[in-house]
PDB file of N, CA and C in Angstrom:
ATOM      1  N   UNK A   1     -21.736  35.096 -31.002  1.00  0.00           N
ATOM      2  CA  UNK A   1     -22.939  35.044 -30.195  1.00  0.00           C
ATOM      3  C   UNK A   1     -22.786  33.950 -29.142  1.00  0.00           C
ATOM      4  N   UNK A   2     -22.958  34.074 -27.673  1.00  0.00           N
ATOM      5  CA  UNK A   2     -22.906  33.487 -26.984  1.00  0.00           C
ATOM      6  C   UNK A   2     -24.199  32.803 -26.608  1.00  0.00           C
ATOM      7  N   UNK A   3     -24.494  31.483 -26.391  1.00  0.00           N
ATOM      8  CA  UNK A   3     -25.250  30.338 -25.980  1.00  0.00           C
ATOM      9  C   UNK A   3     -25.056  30.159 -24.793  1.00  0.00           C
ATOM     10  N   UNK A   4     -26.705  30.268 -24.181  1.00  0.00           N
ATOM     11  CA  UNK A   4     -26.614  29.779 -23.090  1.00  0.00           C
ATOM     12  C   UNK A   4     -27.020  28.045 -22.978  1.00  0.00           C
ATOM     13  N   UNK A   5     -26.063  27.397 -21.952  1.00  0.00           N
ATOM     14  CA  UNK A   5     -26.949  25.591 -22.259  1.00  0.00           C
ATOM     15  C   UNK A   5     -27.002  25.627 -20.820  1.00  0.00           C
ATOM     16  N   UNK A   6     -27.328  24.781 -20.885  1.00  0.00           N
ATOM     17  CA  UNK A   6     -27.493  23.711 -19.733  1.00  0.00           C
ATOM     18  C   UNK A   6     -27.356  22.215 -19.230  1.00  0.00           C
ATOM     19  N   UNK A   7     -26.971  21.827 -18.115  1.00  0.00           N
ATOM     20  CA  UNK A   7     -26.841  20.310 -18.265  1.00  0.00           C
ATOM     21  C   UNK A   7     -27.523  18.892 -19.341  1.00  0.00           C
ATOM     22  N   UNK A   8     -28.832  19.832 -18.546  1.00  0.00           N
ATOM     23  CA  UNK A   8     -29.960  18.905 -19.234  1.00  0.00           C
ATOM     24  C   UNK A   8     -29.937  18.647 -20.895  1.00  0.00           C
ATOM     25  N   UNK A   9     -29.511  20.298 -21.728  1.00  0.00           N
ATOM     26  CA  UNK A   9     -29.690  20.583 -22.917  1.00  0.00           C
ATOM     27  C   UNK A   9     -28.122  19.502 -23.266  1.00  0.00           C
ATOM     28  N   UNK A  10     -26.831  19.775 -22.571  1.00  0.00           N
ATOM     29  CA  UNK A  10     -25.561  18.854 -22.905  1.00  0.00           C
ATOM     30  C   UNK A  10     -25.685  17.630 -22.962  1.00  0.00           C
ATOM     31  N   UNK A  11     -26.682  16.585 -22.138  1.00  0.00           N
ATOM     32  CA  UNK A  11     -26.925  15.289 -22.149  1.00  0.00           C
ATOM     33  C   UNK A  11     -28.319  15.226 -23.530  1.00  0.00           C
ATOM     34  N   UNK A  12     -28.972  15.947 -23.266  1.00  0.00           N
ATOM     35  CA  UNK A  12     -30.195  15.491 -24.181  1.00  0.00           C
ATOM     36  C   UNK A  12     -28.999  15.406 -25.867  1.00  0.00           C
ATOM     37  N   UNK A  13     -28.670  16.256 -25.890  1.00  0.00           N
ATOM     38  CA  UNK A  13     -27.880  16.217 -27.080  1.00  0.00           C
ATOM     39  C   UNK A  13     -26.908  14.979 -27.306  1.00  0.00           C
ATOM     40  N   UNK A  14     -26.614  15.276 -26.133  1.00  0.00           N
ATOM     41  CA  UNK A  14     -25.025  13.811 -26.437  1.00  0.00           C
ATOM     42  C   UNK A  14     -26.329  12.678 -26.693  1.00  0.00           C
ATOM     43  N   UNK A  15     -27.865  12.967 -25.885  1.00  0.00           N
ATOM     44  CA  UNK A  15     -27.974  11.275 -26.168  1.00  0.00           C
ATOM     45  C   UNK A  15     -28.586  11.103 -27.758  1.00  0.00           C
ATOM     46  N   UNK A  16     -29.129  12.563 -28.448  1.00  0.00           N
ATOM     47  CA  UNK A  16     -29.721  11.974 -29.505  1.00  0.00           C
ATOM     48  C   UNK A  16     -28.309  12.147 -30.556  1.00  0.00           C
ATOM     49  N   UNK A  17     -26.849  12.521 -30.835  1.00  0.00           N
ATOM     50  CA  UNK A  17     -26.210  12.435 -31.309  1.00  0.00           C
ATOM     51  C   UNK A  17     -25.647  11.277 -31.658  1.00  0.00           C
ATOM     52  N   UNK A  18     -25.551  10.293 -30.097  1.00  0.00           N
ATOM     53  CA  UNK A  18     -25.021   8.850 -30.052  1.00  0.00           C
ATOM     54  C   UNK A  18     -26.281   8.258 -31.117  1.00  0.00           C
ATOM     55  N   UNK A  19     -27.322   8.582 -30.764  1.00  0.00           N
ATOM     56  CA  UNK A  19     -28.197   7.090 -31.620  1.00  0.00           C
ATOM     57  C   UNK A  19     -28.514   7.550 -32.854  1.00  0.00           C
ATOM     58  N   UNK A  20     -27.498   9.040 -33.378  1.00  0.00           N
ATOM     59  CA  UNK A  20     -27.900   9.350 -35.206  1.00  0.00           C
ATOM     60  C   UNK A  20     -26.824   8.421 -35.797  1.00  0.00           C
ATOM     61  N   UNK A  21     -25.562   8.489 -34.624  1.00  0.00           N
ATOM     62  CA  UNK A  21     -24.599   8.017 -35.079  1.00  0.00           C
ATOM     63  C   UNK A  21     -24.694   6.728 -35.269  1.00  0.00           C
ATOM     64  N   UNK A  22     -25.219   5.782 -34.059  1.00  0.00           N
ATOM     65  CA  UNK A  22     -25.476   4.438 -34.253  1.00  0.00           C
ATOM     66  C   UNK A  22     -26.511   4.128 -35.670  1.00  0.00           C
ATOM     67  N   UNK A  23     -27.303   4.755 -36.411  1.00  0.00           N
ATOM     68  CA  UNK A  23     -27.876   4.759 -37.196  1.00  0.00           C
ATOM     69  C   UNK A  23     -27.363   4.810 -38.946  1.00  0.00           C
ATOM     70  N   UNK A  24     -25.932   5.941 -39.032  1.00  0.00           N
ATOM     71  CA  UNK A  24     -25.028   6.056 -39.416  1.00  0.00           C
ATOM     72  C   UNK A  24     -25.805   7.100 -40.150  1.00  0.00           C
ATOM     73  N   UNK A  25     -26.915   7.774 -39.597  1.00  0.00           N
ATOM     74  CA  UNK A  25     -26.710   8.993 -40.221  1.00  0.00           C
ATOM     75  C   UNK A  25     -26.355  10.481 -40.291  1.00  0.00           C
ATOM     76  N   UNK A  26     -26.393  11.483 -41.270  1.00  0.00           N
ATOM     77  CA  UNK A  26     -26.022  12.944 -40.844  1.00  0.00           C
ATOM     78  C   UNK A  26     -27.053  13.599 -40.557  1.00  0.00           C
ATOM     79  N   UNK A  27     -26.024  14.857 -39.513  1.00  0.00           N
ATOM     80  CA  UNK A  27     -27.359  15.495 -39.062  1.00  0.00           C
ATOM     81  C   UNK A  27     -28.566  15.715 -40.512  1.00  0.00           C
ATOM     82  N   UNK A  28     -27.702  16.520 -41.640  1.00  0.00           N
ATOM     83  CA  UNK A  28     -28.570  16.766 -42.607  1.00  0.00           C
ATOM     84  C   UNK A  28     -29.685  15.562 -42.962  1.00  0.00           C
ATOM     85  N   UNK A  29     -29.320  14.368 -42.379  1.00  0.00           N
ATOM     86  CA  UNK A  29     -30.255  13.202 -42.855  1.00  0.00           C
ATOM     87  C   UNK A  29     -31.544  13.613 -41.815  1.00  0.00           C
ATOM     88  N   UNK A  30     -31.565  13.573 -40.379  1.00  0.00           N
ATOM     89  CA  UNK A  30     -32.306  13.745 -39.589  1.00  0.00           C
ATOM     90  C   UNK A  30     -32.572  14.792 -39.253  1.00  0.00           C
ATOM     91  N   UNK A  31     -32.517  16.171 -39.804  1.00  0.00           N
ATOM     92  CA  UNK A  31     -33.067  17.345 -39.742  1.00  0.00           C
ATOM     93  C   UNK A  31     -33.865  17.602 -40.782  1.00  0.00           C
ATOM     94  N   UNK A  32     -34.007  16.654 -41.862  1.00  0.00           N
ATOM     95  CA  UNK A  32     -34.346  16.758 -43.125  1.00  0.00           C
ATOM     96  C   UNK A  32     -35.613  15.498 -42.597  1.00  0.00           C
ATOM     97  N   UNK A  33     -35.751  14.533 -42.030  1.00  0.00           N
ATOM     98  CA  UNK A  33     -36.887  13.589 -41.838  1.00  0.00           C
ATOM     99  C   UNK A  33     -37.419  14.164 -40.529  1.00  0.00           C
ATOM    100  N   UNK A  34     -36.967  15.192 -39.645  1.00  0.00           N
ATOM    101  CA  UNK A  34     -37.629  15.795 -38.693  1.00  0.00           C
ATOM    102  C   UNK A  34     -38.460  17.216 -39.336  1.00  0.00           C
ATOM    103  N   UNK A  35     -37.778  17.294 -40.193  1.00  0.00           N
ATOM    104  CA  UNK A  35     -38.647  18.606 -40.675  1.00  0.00           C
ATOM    105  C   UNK A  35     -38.277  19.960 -39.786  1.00  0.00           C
ATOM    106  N   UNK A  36     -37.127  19.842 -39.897  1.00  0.00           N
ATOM    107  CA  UNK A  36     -36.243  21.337 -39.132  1.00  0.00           C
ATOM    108  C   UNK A  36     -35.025  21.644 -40.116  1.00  0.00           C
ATOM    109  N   UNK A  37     -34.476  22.783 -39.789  1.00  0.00           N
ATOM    110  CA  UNK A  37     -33.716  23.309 -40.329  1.00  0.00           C
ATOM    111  C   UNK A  37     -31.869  22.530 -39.774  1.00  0.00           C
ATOM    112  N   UNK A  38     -31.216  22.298 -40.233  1.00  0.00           N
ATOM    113  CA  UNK A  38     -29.759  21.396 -40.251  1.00  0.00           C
ATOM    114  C   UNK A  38     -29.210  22.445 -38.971  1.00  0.00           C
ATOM    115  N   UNK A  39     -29.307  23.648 -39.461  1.00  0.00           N
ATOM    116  CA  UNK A  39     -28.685  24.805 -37.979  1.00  0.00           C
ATOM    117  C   UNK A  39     -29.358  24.599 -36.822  1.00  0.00           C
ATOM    118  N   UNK A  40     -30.719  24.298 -36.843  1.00  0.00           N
ATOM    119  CA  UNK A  40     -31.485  24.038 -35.406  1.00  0.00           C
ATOM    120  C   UNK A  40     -31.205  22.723 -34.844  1.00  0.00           C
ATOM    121  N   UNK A  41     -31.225  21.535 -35.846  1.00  0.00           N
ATOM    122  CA  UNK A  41     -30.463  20.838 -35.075  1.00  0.00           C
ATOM    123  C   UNK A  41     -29.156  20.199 -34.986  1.00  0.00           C
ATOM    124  N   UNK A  42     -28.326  21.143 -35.563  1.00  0.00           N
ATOM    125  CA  UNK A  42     -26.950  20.790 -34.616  1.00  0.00           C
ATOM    126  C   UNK A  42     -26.608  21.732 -33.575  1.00  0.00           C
ATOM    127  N   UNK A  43     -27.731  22.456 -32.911  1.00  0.00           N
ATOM    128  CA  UNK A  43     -27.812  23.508 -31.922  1.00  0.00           C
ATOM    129  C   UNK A  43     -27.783  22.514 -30.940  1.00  0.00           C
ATOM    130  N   UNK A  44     -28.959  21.489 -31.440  1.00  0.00           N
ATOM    131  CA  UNK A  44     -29.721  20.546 -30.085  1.00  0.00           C
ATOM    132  C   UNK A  44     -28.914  19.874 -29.856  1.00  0.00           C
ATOM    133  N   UNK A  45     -27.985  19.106 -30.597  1.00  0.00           N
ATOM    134  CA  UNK A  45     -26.591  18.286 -30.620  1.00  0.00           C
ATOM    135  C   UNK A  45     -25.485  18.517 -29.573  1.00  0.00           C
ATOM    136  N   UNK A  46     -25.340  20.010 -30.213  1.00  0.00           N
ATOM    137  CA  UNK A  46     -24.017  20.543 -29.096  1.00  0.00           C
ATOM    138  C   UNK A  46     -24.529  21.234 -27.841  1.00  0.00           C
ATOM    139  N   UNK A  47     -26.332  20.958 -27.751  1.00  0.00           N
ATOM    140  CA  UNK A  47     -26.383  21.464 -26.322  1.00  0.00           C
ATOM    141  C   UNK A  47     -26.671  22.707 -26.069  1.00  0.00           C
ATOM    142  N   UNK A  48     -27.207  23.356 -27.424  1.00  0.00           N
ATOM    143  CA  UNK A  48     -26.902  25.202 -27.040  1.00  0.00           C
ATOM    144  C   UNK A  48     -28.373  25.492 -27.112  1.00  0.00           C
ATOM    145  N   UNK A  49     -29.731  24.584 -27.310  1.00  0.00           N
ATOM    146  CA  UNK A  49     -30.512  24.653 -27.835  1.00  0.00           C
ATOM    147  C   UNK A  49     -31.811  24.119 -26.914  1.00  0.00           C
ATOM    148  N   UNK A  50     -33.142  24.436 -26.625  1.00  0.00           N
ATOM    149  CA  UNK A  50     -33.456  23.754 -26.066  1.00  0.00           C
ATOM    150  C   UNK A  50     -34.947  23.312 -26.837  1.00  0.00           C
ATOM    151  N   UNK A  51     -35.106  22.665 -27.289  1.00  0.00           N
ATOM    152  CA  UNK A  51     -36.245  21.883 -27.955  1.00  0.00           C
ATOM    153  C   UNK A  51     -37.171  22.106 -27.542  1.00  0.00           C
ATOM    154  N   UNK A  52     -38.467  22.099 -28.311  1.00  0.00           N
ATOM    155  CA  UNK A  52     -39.852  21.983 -27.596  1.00  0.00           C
ATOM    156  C   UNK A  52     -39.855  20.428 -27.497  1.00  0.00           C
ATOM    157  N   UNK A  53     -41.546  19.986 -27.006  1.00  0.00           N
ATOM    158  CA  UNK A  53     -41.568  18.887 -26.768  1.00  0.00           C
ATOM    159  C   UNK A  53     -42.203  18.353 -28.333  1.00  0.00           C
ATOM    160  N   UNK A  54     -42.600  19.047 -29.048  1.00  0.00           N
ATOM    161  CA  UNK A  54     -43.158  18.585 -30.146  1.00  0.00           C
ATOM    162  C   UNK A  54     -41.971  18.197 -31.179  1.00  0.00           C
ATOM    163  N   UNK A  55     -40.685  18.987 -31.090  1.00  0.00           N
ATOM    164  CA  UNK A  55     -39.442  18.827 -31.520  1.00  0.00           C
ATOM    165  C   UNK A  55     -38.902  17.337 -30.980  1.00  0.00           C
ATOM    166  N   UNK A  56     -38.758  17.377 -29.949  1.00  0.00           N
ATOM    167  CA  UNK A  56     -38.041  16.059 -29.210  1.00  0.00           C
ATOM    168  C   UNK A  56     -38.973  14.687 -29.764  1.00  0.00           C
ATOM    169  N   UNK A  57     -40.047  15.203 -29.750  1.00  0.00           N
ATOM    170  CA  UNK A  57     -41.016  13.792 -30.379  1.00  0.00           C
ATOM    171  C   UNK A  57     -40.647  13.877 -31.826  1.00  0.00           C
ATOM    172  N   UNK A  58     -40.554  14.213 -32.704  1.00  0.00           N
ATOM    173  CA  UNK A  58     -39.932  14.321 -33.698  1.00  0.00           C
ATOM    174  C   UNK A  58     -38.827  13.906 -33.928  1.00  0.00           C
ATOM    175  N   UNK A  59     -37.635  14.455 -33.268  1.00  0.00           N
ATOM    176  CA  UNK A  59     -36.496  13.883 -33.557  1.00  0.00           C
ATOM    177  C   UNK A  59     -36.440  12.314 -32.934  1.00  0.00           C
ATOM    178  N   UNK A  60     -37.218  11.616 -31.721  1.00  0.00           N
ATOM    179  CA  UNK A  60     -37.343  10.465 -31.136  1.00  0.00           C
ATOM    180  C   UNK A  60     -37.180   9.811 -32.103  1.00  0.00           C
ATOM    181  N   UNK A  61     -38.504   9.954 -32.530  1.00  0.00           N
ATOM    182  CA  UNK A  61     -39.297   9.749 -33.885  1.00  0.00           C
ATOM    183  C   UNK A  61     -38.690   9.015 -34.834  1.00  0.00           C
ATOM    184  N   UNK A  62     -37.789   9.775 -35.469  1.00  0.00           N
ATOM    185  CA  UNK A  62     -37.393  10.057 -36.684  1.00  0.00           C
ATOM    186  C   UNK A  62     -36.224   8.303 -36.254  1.00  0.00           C
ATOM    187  N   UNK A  63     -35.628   8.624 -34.973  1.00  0.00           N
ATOM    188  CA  UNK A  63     -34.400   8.082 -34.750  1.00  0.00           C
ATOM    189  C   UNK A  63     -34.740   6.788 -33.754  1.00  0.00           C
ATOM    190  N   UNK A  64     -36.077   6.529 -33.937  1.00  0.00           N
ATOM    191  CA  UNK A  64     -36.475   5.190 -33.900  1.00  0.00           C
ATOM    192  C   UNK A  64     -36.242   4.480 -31.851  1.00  0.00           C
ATOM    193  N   UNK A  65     -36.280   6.002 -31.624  1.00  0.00           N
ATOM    194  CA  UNK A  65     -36.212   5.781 -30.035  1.00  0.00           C
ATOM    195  C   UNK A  65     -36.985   6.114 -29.336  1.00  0.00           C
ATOM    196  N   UNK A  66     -37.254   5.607 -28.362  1.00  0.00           N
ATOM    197  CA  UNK A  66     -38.211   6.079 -27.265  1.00  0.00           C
ATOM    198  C   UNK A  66     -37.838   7.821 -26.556  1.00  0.00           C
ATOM    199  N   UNK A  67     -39.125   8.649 -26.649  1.00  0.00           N
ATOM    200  CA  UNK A  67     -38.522   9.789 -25.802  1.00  0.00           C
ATOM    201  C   UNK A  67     -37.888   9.698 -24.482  1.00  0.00           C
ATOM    202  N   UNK A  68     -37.881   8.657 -23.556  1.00  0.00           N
ATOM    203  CA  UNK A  68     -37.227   8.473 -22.044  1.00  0.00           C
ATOM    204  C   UNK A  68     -35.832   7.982 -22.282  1.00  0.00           C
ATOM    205  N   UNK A  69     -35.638   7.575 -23.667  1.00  0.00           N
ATOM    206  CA  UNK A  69     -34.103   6.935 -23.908  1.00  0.00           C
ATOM    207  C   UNK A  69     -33.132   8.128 -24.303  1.00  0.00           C
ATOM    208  N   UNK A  70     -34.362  10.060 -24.394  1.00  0.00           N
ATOM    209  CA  UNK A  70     -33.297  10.986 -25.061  1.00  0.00           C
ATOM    210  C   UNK A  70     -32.915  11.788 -23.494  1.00  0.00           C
ATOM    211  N   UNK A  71     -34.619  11.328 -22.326  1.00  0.00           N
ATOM    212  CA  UNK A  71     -34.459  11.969 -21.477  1.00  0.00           C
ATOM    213  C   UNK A  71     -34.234  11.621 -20.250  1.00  0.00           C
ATOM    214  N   UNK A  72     -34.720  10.581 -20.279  1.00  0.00           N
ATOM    215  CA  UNK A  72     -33.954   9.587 -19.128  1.00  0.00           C
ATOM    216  C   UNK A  72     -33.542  10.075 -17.857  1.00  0.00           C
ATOM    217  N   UNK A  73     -33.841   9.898 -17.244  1.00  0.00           N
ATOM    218  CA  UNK A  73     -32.438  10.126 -15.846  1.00  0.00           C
ATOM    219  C   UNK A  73     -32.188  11.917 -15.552  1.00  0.00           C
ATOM    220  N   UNK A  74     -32.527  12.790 -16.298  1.00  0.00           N
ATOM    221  CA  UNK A  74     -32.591  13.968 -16.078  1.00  0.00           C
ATOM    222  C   UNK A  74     -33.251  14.606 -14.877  1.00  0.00           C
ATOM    223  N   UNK A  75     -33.044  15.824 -14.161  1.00  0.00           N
ATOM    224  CA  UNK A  75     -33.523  16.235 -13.176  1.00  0.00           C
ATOM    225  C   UNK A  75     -33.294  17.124 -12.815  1.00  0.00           C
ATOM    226  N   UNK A  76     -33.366  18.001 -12.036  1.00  0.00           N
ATOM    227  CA  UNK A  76     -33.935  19.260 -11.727  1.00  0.00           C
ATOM    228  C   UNK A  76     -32.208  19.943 -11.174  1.00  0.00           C
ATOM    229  N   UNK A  77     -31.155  19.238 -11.193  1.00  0.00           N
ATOM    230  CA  UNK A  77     -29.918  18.838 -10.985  1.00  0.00           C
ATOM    231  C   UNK A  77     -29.117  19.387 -12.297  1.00  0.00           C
ATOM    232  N   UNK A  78     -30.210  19.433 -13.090  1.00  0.00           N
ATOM    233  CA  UNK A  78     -29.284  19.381 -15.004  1.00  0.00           C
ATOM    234  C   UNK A  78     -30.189  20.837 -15.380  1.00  0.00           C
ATOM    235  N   UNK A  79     -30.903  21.999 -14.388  1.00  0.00           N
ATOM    236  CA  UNK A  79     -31.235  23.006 -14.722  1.00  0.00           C
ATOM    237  C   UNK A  79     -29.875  23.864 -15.011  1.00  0.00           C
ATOM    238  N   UNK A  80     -30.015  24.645 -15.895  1.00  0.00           N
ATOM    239  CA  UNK A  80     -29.261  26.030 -15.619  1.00  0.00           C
ATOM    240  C   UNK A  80     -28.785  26.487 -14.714  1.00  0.00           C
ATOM    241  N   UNK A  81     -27.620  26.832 -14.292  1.00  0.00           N
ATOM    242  CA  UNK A  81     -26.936  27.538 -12.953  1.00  0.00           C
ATOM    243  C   UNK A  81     -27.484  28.394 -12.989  1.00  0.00           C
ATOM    244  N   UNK A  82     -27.908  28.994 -11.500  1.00  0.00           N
ATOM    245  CA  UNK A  82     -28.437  29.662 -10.770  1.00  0.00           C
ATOM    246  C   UNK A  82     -30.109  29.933 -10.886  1.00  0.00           C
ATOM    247  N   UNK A  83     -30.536  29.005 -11.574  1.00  0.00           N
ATOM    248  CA  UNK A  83     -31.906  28.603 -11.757  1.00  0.00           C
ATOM    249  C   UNK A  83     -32.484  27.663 -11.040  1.00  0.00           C
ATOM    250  N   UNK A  84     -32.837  28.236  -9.888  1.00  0.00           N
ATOM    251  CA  UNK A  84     -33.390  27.608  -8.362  1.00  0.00           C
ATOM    252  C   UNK A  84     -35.111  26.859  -8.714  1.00  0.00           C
ATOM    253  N   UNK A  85     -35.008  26.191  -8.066  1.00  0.00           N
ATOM    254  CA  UNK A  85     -36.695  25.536  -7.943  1.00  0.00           C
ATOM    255  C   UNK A  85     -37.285  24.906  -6.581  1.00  0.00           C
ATOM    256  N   UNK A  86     -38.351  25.965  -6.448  1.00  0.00           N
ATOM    257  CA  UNK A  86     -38.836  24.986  -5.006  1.00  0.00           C
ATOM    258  C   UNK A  86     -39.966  24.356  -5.458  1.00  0.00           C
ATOM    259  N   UNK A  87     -39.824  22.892  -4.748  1.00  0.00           N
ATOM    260  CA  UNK A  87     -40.410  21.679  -5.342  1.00  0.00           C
ATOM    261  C   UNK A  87     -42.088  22.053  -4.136  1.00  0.00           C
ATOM    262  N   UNK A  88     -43.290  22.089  -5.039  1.00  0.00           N
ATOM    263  CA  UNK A  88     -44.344  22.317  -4.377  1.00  0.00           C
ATOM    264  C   UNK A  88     -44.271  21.535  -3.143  1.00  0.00           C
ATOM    265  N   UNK A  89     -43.635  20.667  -2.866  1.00  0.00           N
ATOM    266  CA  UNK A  89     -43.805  20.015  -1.529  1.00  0.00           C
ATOM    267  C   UNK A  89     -42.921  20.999  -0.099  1.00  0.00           C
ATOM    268  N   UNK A  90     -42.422  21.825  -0.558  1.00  0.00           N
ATOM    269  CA  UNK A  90     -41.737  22.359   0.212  1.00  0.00           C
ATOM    270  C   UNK A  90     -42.455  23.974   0.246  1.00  0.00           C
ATOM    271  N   UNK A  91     -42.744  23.942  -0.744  1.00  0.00           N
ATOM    272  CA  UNK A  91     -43.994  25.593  -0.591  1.00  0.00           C
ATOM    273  C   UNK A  91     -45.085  25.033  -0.297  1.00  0.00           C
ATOM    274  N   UNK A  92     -45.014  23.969   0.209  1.00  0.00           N
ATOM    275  CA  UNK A  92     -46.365  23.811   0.969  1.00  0.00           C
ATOM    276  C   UNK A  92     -46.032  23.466   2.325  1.00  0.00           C
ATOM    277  N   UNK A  93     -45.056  23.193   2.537  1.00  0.00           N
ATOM    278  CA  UNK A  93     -44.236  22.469   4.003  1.00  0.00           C
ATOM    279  C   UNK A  93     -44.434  24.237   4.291  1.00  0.00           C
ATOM    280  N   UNK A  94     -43.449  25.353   3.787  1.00  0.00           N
ATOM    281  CA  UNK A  94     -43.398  26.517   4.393  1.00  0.00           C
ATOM    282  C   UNK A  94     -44.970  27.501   4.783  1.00  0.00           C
ATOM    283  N   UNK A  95     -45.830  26.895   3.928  1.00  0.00           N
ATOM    284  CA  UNK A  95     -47.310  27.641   3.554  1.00  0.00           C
ATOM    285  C   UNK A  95     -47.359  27.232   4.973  1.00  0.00           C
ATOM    286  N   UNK A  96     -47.719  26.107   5.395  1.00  0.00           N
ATOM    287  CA  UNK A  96     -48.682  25.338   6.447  1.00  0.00           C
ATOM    288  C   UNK A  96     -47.669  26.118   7.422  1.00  0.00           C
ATOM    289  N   UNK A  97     -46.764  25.884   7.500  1.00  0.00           N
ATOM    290  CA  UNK A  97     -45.996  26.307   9.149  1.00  0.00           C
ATOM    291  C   UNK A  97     -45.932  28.086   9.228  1.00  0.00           C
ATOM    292  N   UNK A  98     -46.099  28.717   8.556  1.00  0.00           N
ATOM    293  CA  UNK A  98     -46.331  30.238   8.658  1.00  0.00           C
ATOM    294  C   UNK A  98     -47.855  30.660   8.499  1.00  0.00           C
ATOM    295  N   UNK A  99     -48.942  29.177   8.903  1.00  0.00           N
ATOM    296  CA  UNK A  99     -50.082  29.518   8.988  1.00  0.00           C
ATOM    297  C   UNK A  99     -50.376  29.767  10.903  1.00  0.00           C
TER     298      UNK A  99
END
């Protein structure tokens, strides 16, 4: 079965992997105090997975970090290839000038 990820999903993972590790625990430790299943999150780990936000507060949570330390620095840059976004400031730049 093929996974689709994404940037965003490859960093969010690397960052909550680094601080289970700094913790010294296994995933089974922190899928088990998040209250998820061990397969869901070593999905989120390797990136193939994309969390809700009630998930991510959870795993924060669990791993004694702030949510901006899992998401940090992310941006619209770390979407999915070929998953375009126009930033309302610019559908509104085009609205006004084709008025």
């Amino acid at each position: 079965m093929k996974h689709s990820t994404s940037p965003a999903a490859t960093h969010f993972g690397e960052r909550v992997r680094r601080a289970r590790i700094e913790l010294g625990l296994s995933q089974e430790n922190v899928a088990e105090l998040a209250q998820m299943h061990v397969t869901n999150y070593g999905k989120i780990e390797r990136g193939i997975a994309n969390p809700s936000l009630v998930t991510i507060l959870r795993i924060a949570s669990v791993l004694g970090v702030d949510v901006a330390a899992l998401t940090g620095g992310l941006s619209r840059d770390d979407l999915p290839a070929g998953f375009e976004v126009l930033p309302a400031a610019e559908f509104l730049r085009e609205r006004n000038r084709r008025r």
